[in-house]
N, C-alpha and C. Protein backbone atom coordinates (compact mmCIF):
# COMPACT_ATOMS: atom_id res chain seq x y z
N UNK A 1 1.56 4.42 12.42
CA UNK A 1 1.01 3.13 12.86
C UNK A 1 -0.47 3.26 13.18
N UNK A 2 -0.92 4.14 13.51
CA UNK A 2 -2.59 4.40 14.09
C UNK A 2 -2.87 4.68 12.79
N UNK A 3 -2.61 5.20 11.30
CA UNK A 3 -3.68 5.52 10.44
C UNK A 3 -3.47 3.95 9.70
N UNK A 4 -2.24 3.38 9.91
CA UNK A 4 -2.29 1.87 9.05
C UNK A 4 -3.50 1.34 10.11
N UNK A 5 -3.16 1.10 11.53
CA UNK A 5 -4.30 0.57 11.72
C UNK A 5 -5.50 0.93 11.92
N UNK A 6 -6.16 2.05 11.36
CA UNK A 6 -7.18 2.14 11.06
C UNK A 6 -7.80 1.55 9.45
N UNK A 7 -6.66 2.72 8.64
CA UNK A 7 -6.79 2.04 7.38
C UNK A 7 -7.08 0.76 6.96
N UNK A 8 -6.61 -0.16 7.83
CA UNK A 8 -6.69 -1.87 7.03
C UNK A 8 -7.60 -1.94 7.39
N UNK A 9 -8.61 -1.86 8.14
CA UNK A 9 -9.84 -2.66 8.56
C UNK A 9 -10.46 -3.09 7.17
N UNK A 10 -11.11 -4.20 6.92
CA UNK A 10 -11.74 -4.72 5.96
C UNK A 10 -12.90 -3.91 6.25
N UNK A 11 -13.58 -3.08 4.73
CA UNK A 11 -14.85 -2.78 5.57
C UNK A 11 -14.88 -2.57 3.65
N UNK A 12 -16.05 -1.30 3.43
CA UNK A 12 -16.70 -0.99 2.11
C UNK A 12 -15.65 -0.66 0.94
N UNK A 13 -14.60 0.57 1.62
CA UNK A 13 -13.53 1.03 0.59
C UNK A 13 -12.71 0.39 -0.10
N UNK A 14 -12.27 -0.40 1.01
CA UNK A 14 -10.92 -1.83 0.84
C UNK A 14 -11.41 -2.60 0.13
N UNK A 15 -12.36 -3.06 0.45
CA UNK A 15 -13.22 -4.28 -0.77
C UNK A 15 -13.07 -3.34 -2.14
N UNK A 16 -13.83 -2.59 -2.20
CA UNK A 16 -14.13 -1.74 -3.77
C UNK A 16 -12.43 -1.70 -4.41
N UNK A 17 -11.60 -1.25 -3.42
CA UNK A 17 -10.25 -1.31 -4.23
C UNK A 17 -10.02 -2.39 -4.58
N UNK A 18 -10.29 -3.32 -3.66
CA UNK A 18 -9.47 -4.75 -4.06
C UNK A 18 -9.92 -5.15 -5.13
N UNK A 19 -11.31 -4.90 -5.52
CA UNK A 19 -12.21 -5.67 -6.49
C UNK A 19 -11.61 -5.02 -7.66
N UNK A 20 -11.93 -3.84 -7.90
CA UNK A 20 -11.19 -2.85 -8.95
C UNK A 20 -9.72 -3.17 -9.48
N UNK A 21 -8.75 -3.71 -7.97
CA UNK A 21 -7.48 -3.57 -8.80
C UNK A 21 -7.51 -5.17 -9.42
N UNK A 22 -8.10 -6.03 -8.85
CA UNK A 22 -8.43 -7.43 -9.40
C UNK A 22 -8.61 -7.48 -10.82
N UNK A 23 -9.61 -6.33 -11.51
CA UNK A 23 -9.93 -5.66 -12.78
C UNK A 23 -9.73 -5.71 -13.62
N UNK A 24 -8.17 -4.48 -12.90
CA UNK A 24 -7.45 -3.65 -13.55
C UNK A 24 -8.63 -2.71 -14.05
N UNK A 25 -9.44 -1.82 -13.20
CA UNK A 25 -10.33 -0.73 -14.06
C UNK A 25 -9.94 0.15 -13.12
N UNK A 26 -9.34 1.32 -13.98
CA UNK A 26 -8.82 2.83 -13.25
C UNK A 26 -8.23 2.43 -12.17
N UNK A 27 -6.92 1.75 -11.71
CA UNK A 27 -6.55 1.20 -9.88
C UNK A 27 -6.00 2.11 -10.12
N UNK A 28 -5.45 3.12 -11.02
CA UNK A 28 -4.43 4.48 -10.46
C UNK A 28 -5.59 5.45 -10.07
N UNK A 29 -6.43 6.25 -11.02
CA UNK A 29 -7.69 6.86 -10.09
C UNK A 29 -8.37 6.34 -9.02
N UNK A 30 -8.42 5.19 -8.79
CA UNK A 30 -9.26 5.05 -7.48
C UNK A 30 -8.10 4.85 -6.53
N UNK A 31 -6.80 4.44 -6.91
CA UNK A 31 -6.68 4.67 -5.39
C UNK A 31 -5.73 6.31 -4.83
N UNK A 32 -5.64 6.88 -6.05
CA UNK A 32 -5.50 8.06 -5.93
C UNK A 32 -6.44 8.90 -5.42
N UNK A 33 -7.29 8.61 -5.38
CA UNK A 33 -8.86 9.44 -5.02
C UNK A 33 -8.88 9.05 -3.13
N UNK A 34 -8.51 8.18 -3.60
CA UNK A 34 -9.08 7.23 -2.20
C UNK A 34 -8.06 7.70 -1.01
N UNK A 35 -6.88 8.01 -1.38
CA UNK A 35 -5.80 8.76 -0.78
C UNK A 35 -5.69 10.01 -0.84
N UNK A 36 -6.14 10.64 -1.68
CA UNK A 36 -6.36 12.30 -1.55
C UNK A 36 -7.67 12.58 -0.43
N UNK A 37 -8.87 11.71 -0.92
CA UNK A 37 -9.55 12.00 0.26
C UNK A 37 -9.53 11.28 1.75
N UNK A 38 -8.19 10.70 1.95
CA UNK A 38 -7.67 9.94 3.46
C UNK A 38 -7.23 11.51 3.79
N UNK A 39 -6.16 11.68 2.77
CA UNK A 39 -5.28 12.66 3.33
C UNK A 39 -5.58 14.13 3.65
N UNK A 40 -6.58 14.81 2.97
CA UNK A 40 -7.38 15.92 2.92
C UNK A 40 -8.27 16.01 4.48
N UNK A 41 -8.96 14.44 4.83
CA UNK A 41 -9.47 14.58 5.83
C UNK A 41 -8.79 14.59 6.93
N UNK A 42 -7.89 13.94 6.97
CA UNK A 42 -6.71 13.89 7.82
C UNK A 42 -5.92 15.36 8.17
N UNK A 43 -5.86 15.86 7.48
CA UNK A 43 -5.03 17.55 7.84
C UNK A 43 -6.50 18.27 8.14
N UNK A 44 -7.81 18.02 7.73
CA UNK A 44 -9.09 18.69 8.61
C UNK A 44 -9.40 18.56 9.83
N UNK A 45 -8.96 17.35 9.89
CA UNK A 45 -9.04 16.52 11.43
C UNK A 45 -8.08 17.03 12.67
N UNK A 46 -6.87 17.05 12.00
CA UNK A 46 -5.69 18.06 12.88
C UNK A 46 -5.53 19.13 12.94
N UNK A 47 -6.27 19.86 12.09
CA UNK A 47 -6.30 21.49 12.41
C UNK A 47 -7.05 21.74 12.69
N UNK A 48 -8.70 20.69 13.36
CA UNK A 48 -9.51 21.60 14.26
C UNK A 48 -11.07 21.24 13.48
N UNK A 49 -11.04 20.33 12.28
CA UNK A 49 -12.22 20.22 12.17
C UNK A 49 -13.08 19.16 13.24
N UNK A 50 -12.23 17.91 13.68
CA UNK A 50 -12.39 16.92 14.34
C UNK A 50 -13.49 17.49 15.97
N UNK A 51 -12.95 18.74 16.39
CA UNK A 51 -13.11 19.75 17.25
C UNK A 51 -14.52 20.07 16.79
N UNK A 52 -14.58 20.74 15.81
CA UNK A 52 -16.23 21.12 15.24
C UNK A 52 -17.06 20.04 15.47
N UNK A 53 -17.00 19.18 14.60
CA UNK A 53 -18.10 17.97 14.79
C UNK A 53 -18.13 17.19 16.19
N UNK A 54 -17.32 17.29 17.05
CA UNK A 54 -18.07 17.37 18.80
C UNK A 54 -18.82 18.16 18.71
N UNK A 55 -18.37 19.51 18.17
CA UNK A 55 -20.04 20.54 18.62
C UNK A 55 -21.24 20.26 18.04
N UNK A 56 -20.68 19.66 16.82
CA UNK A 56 -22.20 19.63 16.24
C UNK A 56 -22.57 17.82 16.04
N UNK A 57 -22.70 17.38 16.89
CA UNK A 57 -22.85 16.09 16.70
C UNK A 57 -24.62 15.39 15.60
N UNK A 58 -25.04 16.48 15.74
CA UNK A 58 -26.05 15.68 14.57
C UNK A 58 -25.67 15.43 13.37
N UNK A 59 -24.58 16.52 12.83
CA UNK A 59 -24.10 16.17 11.18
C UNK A 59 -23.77 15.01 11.01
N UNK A 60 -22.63 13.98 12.36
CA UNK A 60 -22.19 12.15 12.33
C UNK A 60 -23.29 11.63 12.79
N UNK A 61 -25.06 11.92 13.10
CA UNK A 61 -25.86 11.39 12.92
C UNK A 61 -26.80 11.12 11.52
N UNK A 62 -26.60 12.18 11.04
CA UNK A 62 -26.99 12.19 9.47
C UNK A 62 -26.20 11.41 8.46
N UNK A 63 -24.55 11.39 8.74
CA UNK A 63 -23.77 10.80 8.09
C UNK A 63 -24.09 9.64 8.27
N UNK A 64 -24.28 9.10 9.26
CA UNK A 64 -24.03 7.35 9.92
C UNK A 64 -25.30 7.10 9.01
N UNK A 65 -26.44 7.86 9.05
CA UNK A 65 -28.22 7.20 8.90
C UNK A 65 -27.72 6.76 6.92
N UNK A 66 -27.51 8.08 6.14
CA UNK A 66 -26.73 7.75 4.89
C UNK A 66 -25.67 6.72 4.77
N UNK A 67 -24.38 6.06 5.54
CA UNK A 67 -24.10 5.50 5.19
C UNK A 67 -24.53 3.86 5.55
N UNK A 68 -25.66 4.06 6.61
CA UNK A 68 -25.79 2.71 6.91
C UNK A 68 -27.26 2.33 5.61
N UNK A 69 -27.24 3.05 5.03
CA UNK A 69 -28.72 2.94 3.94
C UNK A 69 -27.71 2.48 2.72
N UNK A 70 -26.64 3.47 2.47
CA UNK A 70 -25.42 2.65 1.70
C UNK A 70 -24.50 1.33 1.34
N UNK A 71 -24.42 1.38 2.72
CA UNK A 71 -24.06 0.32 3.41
C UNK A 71 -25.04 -1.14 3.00
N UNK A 72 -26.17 -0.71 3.02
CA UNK A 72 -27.20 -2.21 3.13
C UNK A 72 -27.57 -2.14 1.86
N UNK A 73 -27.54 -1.14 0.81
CA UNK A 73 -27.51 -1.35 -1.10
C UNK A 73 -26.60 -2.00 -1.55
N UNK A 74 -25.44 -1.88 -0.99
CA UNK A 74 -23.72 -2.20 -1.42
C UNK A 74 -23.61 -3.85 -1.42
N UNK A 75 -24.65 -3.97 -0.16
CA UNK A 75 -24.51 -5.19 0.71
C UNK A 75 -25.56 -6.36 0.12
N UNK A 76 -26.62 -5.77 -0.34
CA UNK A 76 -27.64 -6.52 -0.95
C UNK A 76 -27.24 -6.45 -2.64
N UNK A 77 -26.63 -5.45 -3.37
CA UNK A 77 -25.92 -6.06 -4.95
C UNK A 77 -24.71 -6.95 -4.75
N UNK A 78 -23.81 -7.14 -3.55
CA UNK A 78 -22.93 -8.05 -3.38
C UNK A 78 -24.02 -9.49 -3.41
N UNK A 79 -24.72 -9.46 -2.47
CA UNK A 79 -25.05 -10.58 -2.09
C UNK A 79 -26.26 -11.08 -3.35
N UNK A 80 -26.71 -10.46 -3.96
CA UNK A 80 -27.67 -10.49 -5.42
C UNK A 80 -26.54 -11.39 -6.18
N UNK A 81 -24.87 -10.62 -6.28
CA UNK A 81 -24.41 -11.41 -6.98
C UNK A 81 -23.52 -12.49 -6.97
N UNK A 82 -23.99 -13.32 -5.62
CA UNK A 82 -23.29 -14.24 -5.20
C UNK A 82 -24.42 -15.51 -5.95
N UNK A 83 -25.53 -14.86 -6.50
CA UNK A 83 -26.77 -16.32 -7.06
C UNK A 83 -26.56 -15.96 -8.66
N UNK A 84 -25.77 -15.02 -9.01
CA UNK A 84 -26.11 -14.24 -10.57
C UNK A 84 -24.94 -15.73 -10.81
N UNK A 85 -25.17 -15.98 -12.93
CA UNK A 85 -24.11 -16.50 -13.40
C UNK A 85 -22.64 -15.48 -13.68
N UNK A 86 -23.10 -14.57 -14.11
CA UNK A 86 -22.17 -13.66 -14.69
C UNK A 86 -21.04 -13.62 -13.88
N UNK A 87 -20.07 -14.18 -15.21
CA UNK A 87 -18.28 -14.29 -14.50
C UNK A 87 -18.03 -13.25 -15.05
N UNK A 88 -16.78 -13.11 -13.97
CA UNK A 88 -15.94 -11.78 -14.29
C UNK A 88 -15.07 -11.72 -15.22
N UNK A 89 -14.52 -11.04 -16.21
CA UNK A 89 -13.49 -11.41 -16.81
C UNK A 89 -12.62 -10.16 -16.56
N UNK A 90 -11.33 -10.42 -16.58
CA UNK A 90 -10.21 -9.48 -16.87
C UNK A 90 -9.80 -9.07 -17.50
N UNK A 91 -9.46 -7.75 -17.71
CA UNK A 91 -9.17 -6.85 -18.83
C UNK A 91 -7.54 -6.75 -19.05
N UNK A 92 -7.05 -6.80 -20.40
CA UNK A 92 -6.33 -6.68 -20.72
C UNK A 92 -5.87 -4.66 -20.76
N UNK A 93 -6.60 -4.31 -21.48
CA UNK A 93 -6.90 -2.73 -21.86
C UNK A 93 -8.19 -2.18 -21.71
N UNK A 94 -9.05 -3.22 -21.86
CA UNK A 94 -10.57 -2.36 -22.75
C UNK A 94 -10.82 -2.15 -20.76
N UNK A 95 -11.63 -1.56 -20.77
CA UNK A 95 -12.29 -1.10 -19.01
C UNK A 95 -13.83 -0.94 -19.41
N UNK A 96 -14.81 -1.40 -18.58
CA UNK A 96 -15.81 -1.40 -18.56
C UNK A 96 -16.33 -0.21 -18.27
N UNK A 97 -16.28 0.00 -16.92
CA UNK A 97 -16.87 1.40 -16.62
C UNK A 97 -15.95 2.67 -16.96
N UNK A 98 -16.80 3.54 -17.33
CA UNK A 98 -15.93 5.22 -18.11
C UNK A 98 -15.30 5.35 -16.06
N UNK A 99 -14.38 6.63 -17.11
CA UNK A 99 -13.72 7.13 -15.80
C UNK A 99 -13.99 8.13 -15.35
N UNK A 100 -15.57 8.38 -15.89
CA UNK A 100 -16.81 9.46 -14.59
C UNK A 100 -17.06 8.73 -13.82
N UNK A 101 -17.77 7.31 -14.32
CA UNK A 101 -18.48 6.42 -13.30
C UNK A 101 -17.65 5.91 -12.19
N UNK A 102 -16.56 5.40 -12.71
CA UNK A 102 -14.94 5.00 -11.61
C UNK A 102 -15.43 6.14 -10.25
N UNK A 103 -15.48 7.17 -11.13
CA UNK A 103 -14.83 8.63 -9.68
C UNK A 103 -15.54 8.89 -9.14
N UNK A 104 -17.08 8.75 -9.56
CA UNK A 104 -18.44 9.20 -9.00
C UNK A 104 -18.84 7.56 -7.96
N UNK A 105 -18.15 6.60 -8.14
CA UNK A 105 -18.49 4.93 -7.45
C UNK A 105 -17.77 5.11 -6.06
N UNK A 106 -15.96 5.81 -6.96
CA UNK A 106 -15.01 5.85 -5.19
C UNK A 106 -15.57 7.09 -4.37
N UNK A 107 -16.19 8.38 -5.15
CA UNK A 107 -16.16 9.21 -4.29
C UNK A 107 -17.88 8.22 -3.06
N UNK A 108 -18.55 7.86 -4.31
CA UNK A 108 -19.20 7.32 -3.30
C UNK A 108 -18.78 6.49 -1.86
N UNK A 109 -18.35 5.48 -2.45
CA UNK A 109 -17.96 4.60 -1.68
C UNK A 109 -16.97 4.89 -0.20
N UNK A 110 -16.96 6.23 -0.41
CA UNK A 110 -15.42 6.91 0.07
C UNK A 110 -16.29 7.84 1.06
N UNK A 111 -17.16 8.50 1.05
CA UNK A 111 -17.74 9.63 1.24
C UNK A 111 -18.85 9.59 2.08
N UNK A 112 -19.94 8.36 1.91
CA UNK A 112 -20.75 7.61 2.16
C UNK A 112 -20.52 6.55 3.76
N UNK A 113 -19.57 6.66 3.61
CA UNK A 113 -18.90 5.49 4.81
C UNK A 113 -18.40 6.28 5.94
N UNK A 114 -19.53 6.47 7.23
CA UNK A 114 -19.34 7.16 8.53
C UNK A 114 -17.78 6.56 8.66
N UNK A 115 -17.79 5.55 8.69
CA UNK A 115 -15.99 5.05 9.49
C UNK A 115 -15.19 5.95 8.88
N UNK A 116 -15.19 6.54 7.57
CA UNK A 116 -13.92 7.52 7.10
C UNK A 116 -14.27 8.50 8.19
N UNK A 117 -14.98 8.94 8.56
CA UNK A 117 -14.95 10.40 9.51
C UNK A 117 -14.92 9.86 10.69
N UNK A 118 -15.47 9.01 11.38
CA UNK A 118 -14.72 8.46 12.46
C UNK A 118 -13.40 8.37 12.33
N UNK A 119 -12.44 7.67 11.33
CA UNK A 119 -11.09 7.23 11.82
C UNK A 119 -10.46 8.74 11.28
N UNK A 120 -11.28 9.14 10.30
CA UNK A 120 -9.40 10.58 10.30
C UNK A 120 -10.28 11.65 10.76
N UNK A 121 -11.45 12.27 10.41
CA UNK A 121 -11.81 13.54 11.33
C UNK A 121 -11.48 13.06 13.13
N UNK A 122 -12.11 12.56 13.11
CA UNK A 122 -12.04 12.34 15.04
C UNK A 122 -11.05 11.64 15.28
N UNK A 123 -10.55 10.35 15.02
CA UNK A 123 -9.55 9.91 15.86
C UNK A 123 -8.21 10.56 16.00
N UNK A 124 -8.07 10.23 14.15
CA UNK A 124 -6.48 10.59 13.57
C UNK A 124 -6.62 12.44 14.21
N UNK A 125 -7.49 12.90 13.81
CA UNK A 125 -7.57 14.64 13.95
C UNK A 125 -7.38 14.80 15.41
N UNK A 126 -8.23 13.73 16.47
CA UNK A 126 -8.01 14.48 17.61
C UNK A 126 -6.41 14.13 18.46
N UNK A 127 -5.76 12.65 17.86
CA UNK A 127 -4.52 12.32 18.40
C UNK A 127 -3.22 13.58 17.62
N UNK A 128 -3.97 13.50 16.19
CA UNK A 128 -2.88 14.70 15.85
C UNK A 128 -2.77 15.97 16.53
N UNK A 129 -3.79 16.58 17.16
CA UNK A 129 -4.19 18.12 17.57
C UNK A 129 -3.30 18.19 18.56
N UNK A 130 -3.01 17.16 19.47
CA UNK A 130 -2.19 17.39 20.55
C UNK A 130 -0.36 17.46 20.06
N UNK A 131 0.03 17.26 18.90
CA UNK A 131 1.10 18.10 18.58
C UNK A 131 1.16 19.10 17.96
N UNK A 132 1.94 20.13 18.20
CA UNK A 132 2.44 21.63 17.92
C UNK A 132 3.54 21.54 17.05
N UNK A 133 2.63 22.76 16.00
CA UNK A 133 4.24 22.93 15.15
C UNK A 133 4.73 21.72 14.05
N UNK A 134 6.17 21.80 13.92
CA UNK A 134 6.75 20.71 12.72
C UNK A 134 5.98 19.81 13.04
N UNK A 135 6.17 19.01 15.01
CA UNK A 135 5.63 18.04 15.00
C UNK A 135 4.75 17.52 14.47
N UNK A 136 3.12 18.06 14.39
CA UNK A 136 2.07 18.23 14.08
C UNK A 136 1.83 17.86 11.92
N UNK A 137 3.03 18.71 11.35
CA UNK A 137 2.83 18.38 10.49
C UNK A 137 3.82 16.81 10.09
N UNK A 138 4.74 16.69 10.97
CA UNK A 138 5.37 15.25 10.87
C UNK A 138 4.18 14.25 11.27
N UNK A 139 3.24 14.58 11.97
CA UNK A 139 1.96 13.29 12.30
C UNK A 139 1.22 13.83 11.23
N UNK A 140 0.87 14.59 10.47
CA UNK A 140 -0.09 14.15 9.05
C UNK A 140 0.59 13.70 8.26
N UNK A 141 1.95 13.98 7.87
CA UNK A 141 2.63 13.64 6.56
C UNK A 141 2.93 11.72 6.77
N UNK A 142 3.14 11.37 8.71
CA UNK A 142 3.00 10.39 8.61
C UNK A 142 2.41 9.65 8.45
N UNK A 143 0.93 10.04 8.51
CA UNK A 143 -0.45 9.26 8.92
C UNK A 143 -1.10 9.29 6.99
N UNK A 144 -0.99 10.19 6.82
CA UNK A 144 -1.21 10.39 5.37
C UNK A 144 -0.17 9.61 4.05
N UNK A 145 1.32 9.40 4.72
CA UNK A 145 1.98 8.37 3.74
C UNK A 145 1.35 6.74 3.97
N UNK A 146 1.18 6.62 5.52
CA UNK A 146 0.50 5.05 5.35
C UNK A 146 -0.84 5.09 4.56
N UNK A 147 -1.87 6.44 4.62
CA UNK A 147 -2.64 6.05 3.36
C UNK A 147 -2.23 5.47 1.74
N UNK A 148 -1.18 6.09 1.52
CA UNK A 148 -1.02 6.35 0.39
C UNK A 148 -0.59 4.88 -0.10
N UNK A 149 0.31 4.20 1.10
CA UNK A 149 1.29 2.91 0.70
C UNK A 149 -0.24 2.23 0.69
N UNK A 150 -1.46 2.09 1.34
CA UNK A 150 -1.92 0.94 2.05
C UNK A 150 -3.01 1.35 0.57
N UNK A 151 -3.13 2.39 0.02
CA UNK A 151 -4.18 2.19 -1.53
C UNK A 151 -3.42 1.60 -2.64
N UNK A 152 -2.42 2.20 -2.82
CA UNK A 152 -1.45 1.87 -3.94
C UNK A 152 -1.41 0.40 -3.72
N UNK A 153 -0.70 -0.47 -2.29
CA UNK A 153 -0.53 -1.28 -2.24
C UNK A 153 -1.63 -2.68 -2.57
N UNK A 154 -3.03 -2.22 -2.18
CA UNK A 154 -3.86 -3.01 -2.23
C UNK A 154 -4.53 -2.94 -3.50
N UNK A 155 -4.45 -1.70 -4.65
CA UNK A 155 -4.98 -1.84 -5.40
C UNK A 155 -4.11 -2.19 -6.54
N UNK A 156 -2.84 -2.19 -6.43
CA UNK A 156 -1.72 -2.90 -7.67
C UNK A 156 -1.52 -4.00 -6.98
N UNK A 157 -1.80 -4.79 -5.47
CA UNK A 157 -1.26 -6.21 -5.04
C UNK A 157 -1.91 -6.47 -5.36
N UNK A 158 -3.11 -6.76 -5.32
CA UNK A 158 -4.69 -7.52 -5.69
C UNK A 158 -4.17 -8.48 -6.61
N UNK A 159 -3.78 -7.54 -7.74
CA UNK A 159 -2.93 -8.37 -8.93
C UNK A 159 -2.52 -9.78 -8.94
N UNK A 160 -1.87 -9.70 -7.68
CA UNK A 160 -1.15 -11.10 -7.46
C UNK A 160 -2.48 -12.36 -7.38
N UNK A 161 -3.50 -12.15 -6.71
CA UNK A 161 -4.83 -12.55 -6.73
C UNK A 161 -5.03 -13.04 -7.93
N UNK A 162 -5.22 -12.85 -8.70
CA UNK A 162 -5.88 -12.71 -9.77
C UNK A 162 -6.13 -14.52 -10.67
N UNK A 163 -4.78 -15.02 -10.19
CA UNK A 163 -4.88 -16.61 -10.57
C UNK A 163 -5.81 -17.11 -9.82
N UNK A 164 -5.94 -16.75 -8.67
CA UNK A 164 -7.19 -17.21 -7.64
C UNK A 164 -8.63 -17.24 -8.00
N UNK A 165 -8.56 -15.84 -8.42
CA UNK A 165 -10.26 -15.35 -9.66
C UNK A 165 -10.51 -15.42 -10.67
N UNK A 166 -9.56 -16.50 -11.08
CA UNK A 166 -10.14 -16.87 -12.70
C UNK A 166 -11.25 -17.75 -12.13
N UNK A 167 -11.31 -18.22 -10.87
CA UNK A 167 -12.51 -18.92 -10.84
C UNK A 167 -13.80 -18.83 -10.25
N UNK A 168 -15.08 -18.95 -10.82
CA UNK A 168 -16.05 -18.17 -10.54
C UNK A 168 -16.52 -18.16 -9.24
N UNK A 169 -16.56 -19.07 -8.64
CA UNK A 169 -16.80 -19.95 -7.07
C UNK A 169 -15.91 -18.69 -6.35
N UNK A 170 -15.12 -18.17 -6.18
CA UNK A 170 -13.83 -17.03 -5.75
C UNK A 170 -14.46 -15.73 -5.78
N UNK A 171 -15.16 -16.00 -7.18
CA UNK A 171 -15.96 -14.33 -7.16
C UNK A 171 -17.17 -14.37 -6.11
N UNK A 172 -18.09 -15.17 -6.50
CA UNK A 172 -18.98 -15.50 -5.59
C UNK A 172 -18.69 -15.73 -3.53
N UNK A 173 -17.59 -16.34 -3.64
CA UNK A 173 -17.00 -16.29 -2.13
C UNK A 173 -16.55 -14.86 -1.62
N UNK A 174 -16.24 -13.97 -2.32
CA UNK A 174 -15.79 -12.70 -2.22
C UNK A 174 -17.10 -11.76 -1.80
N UNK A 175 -17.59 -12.10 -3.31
CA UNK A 175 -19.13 -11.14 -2.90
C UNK A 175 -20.08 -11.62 -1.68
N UNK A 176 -20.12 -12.56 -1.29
CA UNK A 176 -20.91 -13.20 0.33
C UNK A 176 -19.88 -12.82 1.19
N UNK A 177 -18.88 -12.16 1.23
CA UNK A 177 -18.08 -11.99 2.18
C UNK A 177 -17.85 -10.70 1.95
N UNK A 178 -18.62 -9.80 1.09
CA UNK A 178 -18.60 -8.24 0.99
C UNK A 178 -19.86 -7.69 1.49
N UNK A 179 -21.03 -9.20 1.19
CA UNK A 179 -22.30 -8.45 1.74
C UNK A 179 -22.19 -8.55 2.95
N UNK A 180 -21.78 -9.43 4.19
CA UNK A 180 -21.63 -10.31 5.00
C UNK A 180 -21.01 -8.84 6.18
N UNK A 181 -19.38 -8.55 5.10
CA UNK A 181 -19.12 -6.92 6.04
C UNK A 181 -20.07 -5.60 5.57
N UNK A 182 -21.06 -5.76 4.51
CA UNK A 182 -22.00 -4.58 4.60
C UNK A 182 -22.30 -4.51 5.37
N UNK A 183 -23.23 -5.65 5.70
CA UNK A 183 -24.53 -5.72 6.59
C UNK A 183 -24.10 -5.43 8.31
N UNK A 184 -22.74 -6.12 8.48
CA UNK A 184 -21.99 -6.31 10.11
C UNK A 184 -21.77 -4.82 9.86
N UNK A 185 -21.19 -4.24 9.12
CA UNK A 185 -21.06 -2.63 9.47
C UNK A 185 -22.16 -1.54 9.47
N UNK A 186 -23.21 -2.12 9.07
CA UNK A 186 -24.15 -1.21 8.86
C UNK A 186 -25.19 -1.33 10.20
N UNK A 187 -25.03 -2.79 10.53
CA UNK A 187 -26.17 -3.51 11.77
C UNK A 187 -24.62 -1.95 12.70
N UNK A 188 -23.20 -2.30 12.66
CA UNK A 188 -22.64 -2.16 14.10
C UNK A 188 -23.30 -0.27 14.16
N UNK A 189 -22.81 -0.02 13.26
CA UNK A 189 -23.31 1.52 13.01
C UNK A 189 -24.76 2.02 13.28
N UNK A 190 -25.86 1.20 13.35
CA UNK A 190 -27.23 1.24 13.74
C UNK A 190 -26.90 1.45 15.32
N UNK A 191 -26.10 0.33 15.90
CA UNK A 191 -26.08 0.26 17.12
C UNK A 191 -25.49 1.25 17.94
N UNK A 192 -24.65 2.64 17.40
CA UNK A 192 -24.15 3.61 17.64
C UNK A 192 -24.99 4.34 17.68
N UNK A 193 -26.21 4.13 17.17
CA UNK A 193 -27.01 5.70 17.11
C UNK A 193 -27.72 6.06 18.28
C-alpha cells in the first residue's frame, strides 16, 4: 500500500507512460524498464542504500538541481505543444520512435526525476530496513509487485482512453496539464533546496 501510494502520484513518469501506452509505442519496454528500475531501487533502498544518501546528502542536491532543469524542458515541450497543430495519430504497427530512443526517453524520464529517489531510496528503503529477514524480503517483493501492476496497468489501460484522443483539443488538454505538473514539481522541488 505505501509503494501504490507513492507510485500513483501524477507527476513526469506516469504522464510519459500514459502518453506512450495511448500510442501504443514500446508500452511493454517502457513499462518494463520503468518497473525494473522501481524495483532495483527499491531492494537498494532496503538493504542500506537509503542509509548512505543521509550521509551524503549533496548527491539528492545535485539530483534535485538536474531534475528540476528536466523537469522545466519536459514542461516547456509539453506546453510548446499545446499551440503546435500537429495531431497525434495512432499506430496500428508502424512506431515512430526506434526502440533506442523509447529506452534512452524512459531511462531519462525515470532517472532524472529526484521523486524516484525520494519515494524508493529513502522512504520505501527506510520503512523497509526496519524488517528482518523473510519479512524484509516479503516488504520488497510487496512494494515491488505494486510497481509492476501500477506500469503494466497504466500503460496497457491508457488504451481504453484512446476514443477520448482521437480528438485534438484532448491532446492539447493533456499537454497543458503535463506542463502545468512540470513546472508545480519542479517550482515544489526548488523549494526543498
Amino acid at each position: 500500500m505505501v509503494s501504490f501510494g507513492l507510485i500513483v502520484a501524477i507527476g513526469a513518469q506516469n504522464i510519459y507512460v500514459l502518453k506512450k501506452g495511448l500510442l501504443k509505442e514500446h508500452t511493454f519496454i517502457i513499462a518494463l524498464i520503468c518497473f525494473i528500475l522501481d524495483a532495483s531501487l527499491m531492494i537498494s533502498g532496503v538493504k542500506g542504500v537509503g542509509k548512505l544518501l543521509e550521509l551524503y546528502p549533496s548527491f539528492f542536491i545535485y539530483i534535485t538541481w538536474f531534475g528540476i532543469v528536466f523537469l522545466l524542458i519536459y514542461g516547456l515541450l509539453a506546453f510548446k505543444n499545446v499551440f503546435s497543430n500537429q495531431k497525434m495519430k495512432f499506430k496500428a504497427k508502424k512506431e515512430t520512435n526506434s526502440l533506442t530512443q523509447t529506452i534512452i526517453a524512459t531511462l531519462a524520464i525515470s532517472l532524472l526525476n529526484p521523486h524516484v529517489y525520494l519515494d524508493t531510496l529513502m522512504l520505501i528503503g527506510s520503512i523497509g530496513s526496519h524488517f528482518k529477514g523473510a519479512n524484509q524480503n516479503l516488504f520488497i517483493f510487496g512494494a515491488s509487485s505494486a510497481s509492476f501492476i501500477w506500469f503494466f496497468s497504466l500503460a496497457y489501460g491508457s488504451r481504453i482512453l484512446i476514443p477520448l484522443f482521437q480528438k485534438s483539443i484532448t491532446w492539447k488538454m493533456l499537454d497543458l496539464f503535463t506542463a502545468f505538473i512540470m513546472f508545480f514539481v519542479a517550482y515544489s522541488f526548488y523549494n526543498t533546496l
